[in-house]
C-alpha atoms as a PDB file:
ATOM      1  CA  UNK A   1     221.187-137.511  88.466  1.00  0.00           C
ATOM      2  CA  UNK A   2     219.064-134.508  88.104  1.00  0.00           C
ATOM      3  CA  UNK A   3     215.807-135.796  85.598  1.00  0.00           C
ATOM      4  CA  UNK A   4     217.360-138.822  84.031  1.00  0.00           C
ATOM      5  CA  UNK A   5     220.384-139.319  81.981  1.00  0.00           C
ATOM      6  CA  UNK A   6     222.264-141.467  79.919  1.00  0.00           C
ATOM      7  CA  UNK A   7     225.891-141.718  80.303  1.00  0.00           C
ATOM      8  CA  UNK A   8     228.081-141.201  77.014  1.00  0.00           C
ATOM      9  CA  UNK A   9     230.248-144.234  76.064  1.00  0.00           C
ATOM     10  CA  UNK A  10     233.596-141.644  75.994  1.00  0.00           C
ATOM     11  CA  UNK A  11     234.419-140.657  79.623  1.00  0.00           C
ATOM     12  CA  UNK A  12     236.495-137.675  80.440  1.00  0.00           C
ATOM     13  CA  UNK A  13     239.825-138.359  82.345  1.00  0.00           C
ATOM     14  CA  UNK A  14     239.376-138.269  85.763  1.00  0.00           C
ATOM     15  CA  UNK A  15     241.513-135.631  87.805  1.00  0.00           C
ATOM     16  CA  UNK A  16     242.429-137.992  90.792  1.00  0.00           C
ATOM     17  CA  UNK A  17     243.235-135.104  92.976  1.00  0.00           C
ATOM     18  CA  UNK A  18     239.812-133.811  92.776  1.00  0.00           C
ATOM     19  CA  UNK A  19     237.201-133.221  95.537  1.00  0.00           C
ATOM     20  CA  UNK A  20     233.720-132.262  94.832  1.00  0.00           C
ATOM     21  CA  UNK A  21     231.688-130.684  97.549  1.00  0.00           C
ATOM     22  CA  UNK A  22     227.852-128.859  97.005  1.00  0.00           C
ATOM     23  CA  UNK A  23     228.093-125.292  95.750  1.00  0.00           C
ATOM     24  CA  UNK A  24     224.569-124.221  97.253  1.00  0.00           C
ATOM     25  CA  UNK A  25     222.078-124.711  99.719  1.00  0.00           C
ATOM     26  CA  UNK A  26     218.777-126.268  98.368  1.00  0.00           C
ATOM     27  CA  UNK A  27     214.945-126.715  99.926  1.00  0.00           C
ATOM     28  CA  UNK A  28     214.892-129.972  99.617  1.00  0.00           C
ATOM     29  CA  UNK A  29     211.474-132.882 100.005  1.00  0.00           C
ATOM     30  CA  UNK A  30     212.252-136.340  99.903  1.00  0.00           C
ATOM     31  CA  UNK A  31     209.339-138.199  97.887  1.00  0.00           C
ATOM     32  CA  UNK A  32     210.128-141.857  98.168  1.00  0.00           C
ATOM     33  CA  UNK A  33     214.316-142.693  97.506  1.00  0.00           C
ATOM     34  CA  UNK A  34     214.173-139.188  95.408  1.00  0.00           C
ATOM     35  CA  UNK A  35     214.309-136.133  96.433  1.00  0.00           C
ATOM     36  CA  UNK A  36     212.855-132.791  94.698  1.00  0.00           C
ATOM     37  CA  UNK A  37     215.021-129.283  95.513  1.00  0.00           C
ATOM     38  CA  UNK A  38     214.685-125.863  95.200  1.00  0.00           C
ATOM     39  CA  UNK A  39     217.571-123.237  94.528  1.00  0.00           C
ATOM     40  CA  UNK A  40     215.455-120.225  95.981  1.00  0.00           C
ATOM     41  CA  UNK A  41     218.359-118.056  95.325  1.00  0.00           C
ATOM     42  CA  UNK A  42     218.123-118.460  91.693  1.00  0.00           C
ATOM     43  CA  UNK A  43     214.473-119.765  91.786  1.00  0.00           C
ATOM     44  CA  UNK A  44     215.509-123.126  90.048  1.00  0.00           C
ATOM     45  CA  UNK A  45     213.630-126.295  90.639  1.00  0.00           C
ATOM     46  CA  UNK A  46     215.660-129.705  90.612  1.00  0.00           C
ATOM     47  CA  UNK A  47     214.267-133.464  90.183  1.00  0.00           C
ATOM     48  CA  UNK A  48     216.961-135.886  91.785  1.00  0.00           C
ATOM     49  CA  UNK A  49     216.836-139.696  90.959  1.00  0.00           C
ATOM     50  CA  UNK A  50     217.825-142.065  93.531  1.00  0.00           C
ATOM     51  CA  UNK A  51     221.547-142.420  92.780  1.00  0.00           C
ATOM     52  CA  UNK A  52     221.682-138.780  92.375  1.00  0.00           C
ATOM     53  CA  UNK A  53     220.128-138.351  95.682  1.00  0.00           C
ATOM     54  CA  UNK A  54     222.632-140.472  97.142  1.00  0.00           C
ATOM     55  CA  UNK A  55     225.232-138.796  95.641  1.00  0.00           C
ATOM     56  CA  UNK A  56     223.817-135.309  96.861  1.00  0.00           C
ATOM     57  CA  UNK A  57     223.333-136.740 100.321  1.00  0.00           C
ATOM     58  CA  UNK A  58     226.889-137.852 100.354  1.00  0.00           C
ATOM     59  CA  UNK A  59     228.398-134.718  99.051  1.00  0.00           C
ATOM     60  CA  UNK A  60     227.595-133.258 102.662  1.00  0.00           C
ATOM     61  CA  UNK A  61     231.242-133.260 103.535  1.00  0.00           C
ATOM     62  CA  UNK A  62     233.750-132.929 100.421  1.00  0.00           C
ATOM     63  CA  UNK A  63     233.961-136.254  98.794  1.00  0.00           C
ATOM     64  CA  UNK A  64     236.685-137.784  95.919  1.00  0.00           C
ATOM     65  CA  UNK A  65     235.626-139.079  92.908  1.00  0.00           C
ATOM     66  CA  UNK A  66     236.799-142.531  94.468  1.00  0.00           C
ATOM     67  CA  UNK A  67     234.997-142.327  97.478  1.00  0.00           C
ATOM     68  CA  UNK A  68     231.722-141.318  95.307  1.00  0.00           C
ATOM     69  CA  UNK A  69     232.579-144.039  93.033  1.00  0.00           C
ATOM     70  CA  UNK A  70     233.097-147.229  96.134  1.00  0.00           C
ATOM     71  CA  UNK A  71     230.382-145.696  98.161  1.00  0.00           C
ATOM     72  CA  UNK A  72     228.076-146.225  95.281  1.00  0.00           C
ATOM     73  CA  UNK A  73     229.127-149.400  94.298  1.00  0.00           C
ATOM     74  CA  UNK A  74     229.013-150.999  97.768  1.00  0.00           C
ATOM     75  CA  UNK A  75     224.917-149.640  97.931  1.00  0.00           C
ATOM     76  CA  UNK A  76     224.009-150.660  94.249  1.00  0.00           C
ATOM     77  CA  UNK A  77     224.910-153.920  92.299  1.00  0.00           C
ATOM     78  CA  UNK A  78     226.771-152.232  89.611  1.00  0.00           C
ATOM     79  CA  UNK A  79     230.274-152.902  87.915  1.00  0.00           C
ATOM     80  CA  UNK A  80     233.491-150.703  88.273  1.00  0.00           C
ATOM     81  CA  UNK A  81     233.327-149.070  84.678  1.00  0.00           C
ATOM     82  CA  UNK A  82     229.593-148.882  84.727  1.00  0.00           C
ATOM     83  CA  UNK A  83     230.231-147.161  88.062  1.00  0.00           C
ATOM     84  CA  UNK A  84     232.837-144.279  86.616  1.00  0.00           C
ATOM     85  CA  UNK A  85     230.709-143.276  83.580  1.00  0.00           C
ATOM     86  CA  UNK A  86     227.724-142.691  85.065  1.00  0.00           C
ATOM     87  CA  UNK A  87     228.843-141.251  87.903  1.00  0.00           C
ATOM     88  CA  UNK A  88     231.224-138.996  85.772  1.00  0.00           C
ATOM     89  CA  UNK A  89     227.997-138.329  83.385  1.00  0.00           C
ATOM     90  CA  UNK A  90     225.936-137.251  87.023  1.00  0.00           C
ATOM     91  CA  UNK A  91     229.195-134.628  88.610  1.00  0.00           C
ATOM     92  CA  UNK A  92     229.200-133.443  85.139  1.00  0.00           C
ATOM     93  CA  UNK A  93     225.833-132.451  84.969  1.00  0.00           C
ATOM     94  CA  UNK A  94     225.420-131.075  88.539  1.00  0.00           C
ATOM     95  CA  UNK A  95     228.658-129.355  87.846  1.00  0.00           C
ATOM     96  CA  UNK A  96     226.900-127.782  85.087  1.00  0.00           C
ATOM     97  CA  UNK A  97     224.110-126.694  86.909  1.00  0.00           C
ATOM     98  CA  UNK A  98     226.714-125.466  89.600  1.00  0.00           C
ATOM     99  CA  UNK A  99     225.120-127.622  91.972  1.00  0.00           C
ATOM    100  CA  UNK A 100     228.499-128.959  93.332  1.00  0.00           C
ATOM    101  CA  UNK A 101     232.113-127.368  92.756  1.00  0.00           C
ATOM    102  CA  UNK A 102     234.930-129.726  92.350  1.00  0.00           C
ATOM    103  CA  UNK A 103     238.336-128.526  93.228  1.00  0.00           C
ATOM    104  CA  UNK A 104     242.112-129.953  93.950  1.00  0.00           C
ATOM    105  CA  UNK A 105     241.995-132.471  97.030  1.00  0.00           C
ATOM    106  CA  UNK A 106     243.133-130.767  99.910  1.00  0.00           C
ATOM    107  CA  UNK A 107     245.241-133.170 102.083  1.00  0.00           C
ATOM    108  CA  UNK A 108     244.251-136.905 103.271  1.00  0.00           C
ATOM    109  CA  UNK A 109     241.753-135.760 105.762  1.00  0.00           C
ATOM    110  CA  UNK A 110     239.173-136.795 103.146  1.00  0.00           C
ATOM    111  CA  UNK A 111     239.497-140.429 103.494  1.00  0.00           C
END
């Protein structure tokens, strides 16, 4: 995630139609597994962990909550439900930030 976080123990329902997909281009430096960006549009400076840089390196092509979720599980040792909140708490955030944009899946070319 951008900085660090801490997933809350309620997590929002999950829209299983939805694809998420990066909403700008960042200037990006990898320093170790991280990565530091920079929105040069709107000047804004952004600290990525390592899951949240593999989530950001993923989102290069439009990406399901699902395929988010197993990609992430098959690279860490992490359970299921562990898996969905955190990973909710992180496209939440970068949502926020409008980092990514999620929208309605469009088709079964995604998979």
């Amino acid at each position: 995630m951008v900085e660090e976080f801490q997933a809350s123990n309620e997590v929002r329902a999950l829209v299983t139609n939805s694809v998420y997909r990066r909403a700008v281009a960042l200037m990006e430096a990898d320093i170790g597994d991280e990565i530091v960006a920079l929105d040069p549009d709107a000047g804004n400076c952004f600290g990525f962990n390592e899951v949240a840089t593999s989530v950001w390196r993923s989102l290069e092509q439009p990406k399901t909550f699902d395929q988010l979720r197993d990609e992430l599980i098959e690279e860490y040792e992490v359970g299921g439900d562990q898996c969905t909140r955190e990973l909710q708490g992180l496209l939440d955030d970068l949502l926020a930030r409008r980092l990514i944009e999620e929208s309605a899946e469009e088709g079964n070319n995604l998979r």
